[in-house]
PDB file of N, CA and C in Angstrom:
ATOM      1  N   UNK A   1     105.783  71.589  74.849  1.00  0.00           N
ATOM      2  CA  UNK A   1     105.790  70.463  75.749  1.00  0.00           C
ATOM      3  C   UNK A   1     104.968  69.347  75.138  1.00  0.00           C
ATOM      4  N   UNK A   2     105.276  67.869  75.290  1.00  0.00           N
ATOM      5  CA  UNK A   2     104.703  66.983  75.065  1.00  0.00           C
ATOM      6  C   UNK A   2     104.736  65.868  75.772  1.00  0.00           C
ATOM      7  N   UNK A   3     103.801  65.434  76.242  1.00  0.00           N
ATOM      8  CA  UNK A   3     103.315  64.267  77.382  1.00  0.00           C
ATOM      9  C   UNK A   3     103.838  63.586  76.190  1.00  0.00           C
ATOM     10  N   UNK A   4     104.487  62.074  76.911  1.00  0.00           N
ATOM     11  CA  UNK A   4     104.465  60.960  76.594  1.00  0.00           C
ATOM     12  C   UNK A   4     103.612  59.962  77.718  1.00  0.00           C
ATOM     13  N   UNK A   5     103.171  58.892  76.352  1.00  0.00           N
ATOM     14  CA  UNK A   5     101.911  58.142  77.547  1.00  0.00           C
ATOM     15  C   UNK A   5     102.790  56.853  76.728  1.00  0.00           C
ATOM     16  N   UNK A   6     102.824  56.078  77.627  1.00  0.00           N
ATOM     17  CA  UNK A   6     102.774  55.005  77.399  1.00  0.00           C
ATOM     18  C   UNK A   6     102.498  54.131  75.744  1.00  0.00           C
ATOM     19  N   UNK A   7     103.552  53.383  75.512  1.00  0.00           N
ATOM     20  CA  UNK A   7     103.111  52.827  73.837  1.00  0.00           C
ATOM     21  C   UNK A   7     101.870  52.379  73.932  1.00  0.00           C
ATOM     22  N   UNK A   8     100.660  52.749  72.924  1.00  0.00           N
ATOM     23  CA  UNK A   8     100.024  52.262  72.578  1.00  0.00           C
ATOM     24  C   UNK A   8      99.761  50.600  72.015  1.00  0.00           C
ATOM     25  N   UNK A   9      99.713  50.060  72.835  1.00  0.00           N
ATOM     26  CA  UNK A   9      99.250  48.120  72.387  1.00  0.00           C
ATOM     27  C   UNK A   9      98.308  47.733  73.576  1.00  0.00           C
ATOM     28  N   UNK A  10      97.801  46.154  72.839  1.00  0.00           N
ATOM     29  CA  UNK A  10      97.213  45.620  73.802  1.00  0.00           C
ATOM     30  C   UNK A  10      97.236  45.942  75.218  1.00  0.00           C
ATOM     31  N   UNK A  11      98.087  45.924  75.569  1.00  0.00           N
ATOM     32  CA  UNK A  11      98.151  45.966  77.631  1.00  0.00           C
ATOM     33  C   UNK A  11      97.942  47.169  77.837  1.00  0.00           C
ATOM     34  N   UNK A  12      97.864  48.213  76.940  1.00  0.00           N
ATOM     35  CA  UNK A  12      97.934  49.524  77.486  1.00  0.00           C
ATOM     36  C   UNK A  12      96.295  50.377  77.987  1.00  0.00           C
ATOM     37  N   UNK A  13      96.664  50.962  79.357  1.00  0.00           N
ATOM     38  CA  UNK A  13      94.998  51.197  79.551  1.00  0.00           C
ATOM     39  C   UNK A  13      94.961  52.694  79.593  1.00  0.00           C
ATOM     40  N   UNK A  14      94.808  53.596  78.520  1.00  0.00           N
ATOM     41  CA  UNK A  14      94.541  54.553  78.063  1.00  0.00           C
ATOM     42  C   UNK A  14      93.501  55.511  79.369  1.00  0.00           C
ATOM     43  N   UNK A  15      92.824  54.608  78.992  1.00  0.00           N
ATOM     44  CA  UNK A  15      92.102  55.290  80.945  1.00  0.00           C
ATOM     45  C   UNK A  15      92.373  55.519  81.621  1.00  0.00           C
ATOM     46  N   UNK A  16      93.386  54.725  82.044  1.00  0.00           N
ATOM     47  CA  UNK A  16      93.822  55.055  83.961  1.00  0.00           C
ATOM     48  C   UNK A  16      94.938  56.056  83.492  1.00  0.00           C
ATOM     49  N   UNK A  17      95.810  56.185  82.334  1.00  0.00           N
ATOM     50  CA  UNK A  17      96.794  57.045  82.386  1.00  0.00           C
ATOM     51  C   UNK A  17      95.969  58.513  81.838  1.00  0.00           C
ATOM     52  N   UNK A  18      95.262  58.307  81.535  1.00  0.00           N
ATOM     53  CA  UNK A  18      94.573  60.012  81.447  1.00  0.00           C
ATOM     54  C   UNK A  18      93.835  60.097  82.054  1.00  0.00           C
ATOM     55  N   UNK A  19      92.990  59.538  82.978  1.00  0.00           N
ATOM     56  CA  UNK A  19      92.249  59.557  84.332  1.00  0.00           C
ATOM     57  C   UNK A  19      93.412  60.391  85.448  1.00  0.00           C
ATOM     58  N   UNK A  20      94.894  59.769  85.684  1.00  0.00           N
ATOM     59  CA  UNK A  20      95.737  60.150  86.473  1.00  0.00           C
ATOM     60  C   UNK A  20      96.062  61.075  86.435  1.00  0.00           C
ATOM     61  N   UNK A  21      96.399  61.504  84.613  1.00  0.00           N
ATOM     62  CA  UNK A  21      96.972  63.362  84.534  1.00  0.00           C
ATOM     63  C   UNK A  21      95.934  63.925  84.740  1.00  0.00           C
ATOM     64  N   UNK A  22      94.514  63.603  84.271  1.00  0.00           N
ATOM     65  CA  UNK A  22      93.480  64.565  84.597  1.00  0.00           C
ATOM     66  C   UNK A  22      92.792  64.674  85.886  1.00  0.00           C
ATOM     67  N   UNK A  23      93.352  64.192  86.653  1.00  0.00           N
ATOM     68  CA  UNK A  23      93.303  64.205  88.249  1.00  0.00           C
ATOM     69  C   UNK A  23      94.426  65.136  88.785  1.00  0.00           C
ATOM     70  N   UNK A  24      95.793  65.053  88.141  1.00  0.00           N
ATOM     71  CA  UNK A  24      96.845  66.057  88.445  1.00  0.00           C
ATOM     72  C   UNK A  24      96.652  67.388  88.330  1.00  0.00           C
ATOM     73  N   UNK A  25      96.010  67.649  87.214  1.00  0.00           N
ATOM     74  CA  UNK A  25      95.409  68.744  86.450  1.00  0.00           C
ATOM     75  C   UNK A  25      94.462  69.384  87.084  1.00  0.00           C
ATOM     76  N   UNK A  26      93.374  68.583  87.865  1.00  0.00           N
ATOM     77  CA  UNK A  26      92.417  69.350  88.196  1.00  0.00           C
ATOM     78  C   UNK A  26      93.040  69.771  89.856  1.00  0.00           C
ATOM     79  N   UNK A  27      94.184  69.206  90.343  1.00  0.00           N
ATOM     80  CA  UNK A  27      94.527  69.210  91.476  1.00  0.00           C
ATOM     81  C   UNK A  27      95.040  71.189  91.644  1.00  0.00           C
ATOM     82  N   UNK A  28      96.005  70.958  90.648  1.00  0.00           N
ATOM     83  CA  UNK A  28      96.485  72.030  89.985  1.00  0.00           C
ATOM     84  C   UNK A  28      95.428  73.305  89.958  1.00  0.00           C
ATOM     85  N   UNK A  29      94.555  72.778  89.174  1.00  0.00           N
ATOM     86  CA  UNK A  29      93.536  74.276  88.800  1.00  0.00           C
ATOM     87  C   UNK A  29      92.900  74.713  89.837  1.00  0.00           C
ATOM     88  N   UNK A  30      92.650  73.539  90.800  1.00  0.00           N
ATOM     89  CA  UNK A  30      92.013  74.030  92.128  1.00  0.00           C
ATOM     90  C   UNK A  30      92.722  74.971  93.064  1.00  0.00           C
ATOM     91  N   UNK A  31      93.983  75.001  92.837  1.00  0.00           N
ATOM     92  CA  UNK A  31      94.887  75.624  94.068  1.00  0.00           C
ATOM     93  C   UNK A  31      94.978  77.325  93.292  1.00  0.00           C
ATOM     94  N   UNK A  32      95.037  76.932  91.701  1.00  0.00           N
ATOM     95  CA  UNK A  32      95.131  78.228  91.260  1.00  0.00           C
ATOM     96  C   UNK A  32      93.756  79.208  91.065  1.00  0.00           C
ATOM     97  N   UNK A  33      92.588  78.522  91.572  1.00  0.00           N
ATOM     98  CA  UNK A  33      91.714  78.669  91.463  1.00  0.00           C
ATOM     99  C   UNK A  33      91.513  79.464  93.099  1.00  0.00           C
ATOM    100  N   UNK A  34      91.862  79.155  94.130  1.00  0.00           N
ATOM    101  CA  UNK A  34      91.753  79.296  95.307  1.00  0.00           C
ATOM    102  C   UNK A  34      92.981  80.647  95.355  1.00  0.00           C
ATOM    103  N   UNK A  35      93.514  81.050  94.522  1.00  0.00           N
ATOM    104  CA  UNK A  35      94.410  82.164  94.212  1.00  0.00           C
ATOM    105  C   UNK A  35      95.202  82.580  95.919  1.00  0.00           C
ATOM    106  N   UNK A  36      95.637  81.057  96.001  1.00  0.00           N
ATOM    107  CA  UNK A  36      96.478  81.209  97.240  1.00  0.00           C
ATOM    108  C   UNK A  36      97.690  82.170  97.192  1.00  0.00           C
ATOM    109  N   UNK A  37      97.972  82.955  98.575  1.00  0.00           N
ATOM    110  CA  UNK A  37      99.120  84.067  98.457  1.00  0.00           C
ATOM    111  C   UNK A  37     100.039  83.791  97.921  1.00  0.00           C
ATOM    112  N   UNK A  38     100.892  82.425  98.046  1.00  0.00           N
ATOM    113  CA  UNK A  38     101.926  82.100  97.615  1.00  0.00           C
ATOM    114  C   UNK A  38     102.214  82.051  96.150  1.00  0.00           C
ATOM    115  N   UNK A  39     100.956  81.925  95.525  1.00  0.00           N
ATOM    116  CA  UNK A  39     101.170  81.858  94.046  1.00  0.00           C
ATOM    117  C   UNK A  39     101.065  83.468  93.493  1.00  0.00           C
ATOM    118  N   UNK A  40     101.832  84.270  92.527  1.00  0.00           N
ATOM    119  CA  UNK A  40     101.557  84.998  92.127  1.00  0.00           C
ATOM    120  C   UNK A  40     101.322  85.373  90.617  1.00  0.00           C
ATOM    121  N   UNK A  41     101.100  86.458  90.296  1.00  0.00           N
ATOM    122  CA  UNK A  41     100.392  86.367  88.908  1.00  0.00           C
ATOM    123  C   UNK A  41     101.244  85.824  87.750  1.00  0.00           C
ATOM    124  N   UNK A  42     102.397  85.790  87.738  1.00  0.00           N
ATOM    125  CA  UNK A  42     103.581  85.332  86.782  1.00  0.00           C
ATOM    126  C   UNK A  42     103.569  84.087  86.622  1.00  0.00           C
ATOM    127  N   UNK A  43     103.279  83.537  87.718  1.00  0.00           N
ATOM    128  CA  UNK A  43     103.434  81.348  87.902  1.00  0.00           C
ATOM    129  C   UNK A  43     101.740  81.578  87.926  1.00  0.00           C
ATOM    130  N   UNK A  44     101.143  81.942  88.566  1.00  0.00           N
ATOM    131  CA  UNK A  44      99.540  81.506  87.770  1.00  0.00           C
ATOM    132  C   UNK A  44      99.074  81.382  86.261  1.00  0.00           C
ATOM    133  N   UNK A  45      99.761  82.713  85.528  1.00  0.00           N
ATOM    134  CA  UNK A  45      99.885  82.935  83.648  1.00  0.00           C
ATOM    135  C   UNK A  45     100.648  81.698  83.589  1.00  0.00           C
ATOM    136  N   UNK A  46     102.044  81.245  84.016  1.00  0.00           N
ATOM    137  CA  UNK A  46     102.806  80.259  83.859  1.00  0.00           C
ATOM    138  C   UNK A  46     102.059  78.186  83.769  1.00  0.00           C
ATOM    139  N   UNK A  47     101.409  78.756  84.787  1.00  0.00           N
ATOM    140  CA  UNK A  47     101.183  77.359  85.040  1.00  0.00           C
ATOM    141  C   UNK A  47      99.344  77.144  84.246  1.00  0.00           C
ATOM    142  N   UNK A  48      99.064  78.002  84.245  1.00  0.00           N
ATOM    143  CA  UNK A  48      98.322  77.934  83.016  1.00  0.00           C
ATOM    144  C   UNK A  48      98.401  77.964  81.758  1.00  0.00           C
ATOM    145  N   UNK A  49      99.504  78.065  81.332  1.00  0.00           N
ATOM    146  CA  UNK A  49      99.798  77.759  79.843  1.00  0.00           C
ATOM    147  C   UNK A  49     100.255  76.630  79.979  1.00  0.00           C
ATOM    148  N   UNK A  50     100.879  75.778  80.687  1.00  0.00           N
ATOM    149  CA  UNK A  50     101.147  74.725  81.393  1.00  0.00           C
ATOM    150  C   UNK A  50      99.733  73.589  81.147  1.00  0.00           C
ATOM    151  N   UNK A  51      98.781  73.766  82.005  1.00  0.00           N
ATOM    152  CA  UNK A  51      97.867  73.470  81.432  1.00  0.00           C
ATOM    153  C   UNK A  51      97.067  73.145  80.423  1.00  0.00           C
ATOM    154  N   UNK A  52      97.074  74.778  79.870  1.00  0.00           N
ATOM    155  CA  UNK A  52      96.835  74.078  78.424  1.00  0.00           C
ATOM    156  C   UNK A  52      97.201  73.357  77.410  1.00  0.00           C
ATOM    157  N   UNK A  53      98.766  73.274  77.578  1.00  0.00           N
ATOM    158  CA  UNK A  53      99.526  72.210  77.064  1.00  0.00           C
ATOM    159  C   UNK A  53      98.920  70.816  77.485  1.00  0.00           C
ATOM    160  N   UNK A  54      99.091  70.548  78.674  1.00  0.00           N
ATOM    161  CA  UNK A  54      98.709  69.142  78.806  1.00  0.00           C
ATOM    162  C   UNK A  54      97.217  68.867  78.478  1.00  0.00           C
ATOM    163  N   UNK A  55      95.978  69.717  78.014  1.00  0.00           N
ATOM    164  CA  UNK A  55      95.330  69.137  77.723  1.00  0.00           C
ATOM    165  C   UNK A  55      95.402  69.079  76.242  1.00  0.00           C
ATOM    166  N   UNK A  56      95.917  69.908  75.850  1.00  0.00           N
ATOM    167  CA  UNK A  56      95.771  70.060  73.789  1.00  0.00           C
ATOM    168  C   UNK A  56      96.619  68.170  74.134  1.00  0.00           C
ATOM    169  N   UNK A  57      97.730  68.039  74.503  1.00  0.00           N
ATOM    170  CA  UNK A  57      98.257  66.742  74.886  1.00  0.00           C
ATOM    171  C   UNK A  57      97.499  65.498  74.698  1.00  0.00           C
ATOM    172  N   UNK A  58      96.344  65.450  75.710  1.00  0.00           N
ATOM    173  CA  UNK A  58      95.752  64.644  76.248  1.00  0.00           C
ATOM    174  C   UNK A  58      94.907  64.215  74.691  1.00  0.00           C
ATOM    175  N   UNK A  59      94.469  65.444  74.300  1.00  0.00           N
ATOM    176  CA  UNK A  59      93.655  65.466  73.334  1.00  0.00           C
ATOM    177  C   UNK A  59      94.374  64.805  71.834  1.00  0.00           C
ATOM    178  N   UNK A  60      95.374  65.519  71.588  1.00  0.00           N
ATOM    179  CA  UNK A  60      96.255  64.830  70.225  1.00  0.00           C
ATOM    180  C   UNK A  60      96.343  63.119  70.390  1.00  0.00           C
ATOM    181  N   UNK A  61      96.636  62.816  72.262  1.00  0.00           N
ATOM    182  CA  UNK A  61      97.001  61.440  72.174  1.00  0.00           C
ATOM    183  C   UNK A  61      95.091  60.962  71.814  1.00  0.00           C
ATOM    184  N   UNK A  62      94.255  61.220  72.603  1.00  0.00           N
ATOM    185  CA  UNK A  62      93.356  60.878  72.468  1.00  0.00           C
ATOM    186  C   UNK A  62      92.987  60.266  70.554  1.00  0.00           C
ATOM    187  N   UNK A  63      93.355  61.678  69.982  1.00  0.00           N
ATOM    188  CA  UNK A  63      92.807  61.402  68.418  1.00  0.00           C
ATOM    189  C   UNK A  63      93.843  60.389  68.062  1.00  0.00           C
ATOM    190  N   UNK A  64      94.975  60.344  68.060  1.00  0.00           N
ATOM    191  CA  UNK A  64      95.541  59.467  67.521  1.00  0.00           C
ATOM    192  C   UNK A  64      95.405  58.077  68.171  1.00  0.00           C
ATOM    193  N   UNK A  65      94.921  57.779  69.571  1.00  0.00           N
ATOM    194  CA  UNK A  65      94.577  56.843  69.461  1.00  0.00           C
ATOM    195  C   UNK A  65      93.324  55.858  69.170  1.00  0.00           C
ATOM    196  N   UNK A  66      92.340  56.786  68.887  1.00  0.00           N
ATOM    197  CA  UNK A  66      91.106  56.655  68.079  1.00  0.00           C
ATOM    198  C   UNK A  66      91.284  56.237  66.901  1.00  0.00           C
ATOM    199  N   UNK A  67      92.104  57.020  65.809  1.00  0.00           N
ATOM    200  CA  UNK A  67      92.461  56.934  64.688  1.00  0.00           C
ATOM    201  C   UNK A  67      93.115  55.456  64.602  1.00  0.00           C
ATOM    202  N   UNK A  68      94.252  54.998  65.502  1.00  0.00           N
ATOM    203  CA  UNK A  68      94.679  53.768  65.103  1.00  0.00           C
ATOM    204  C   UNK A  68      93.738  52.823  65.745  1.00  0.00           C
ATOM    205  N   UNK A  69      93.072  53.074  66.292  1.00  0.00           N
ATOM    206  CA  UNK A  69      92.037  51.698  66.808  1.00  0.00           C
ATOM    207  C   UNK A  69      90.807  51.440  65.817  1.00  0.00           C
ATOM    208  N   UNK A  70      90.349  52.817  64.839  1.00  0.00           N
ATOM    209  CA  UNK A  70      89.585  52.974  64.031  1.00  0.00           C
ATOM    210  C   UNK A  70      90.030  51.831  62.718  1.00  0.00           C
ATOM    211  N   UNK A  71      91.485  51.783  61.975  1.00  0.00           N
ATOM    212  CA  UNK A  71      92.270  51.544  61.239  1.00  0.00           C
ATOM    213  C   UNK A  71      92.419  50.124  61.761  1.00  0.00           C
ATOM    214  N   UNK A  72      92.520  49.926  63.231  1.00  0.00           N
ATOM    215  CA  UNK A  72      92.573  48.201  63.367  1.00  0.00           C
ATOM    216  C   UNK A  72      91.346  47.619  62.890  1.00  0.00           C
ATOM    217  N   UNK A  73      90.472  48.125  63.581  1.00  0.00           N
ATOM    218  CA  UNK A  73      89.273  47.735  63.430  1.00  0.00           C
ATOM    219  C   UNK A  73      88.504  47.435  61.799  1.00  0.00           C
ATOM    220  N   UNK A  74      88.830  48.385  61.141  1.00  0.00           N
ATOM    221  CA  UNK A  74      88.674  48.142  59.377  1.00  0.00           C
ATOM    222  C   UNK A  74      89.618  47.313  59.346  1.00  0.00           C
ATOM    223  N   UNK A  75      90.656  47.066  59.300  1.00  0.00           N
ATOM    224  CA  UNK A  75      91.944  46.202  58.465  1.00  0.00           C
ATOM    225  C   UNK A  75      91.058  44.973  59.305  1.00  0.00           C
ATOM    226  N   UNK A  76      90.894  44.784  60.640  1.00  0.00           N
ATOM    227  CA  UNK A  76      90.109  42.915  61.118  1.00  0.00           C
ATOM    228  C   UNK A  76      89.084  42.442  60.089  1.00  0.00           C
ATOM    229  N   UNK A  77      88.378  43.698  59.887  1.00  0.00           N
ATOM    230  CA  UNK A  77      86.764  43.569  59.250  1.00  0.00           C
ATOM    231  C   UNK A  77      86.953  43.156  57.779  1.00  0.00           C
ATOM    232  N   UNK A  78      88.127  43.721  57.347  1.00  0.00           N
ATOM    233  CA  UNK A  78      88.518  43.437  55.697  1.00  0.00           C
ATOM    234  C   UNK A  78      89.221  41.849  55.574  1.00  0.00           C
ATOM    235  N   UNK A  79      90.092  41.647  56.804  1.00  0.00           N
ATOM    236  CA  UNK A  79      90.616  40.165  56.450  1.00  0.00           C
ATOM    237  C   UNK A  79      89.304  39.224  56.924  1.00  0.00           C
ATOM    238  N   UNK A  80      88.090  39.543  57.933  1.00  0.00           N
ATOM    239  CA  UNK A  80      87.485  38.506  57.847  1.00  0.00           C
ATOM    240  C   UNK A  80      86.470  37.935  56.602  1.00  0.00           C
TER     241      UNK A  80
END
């Protein structure tokens, strides 16, 4: 699985869109956490690998968008 976030440019606010999944996420862990009847052990294993997907996710977008803001930031510093 792979989240798509939004293109990376100017207008884009990296915050509020991983603020939002990581609000979804914790919504999530809480219910499986509360090991309500309805959920059973098959969709709890399930939706926790689930999970961990979206954060390894969160995280890849994170580095890569470090990495290209790192790379803007040298290429400004070199033309000034």
């Amino acid at each position: 699985m792979k989240l798509v976030f939004n293109e990376i440019n100017k207008n884009f606010e990296l915050g509020v869109e991983v603020t939002c999944v990581l609000g979804q996420v914790s919504t999530l862990m809480l219910a499986l956490a509360n090991k309500h009847e309805s959920i059973d052990d098959e969709e709890r294993l399930n939706a926790t690998y689930l999970l961990s997907g979206i954060l390894l996710d969160i995280a890849s977008t994170l580095d890569d968008y470090a990495l290209k803001d790192t790379k803007a930031t040298k290429e400004q510093r070199n033309d000034s």
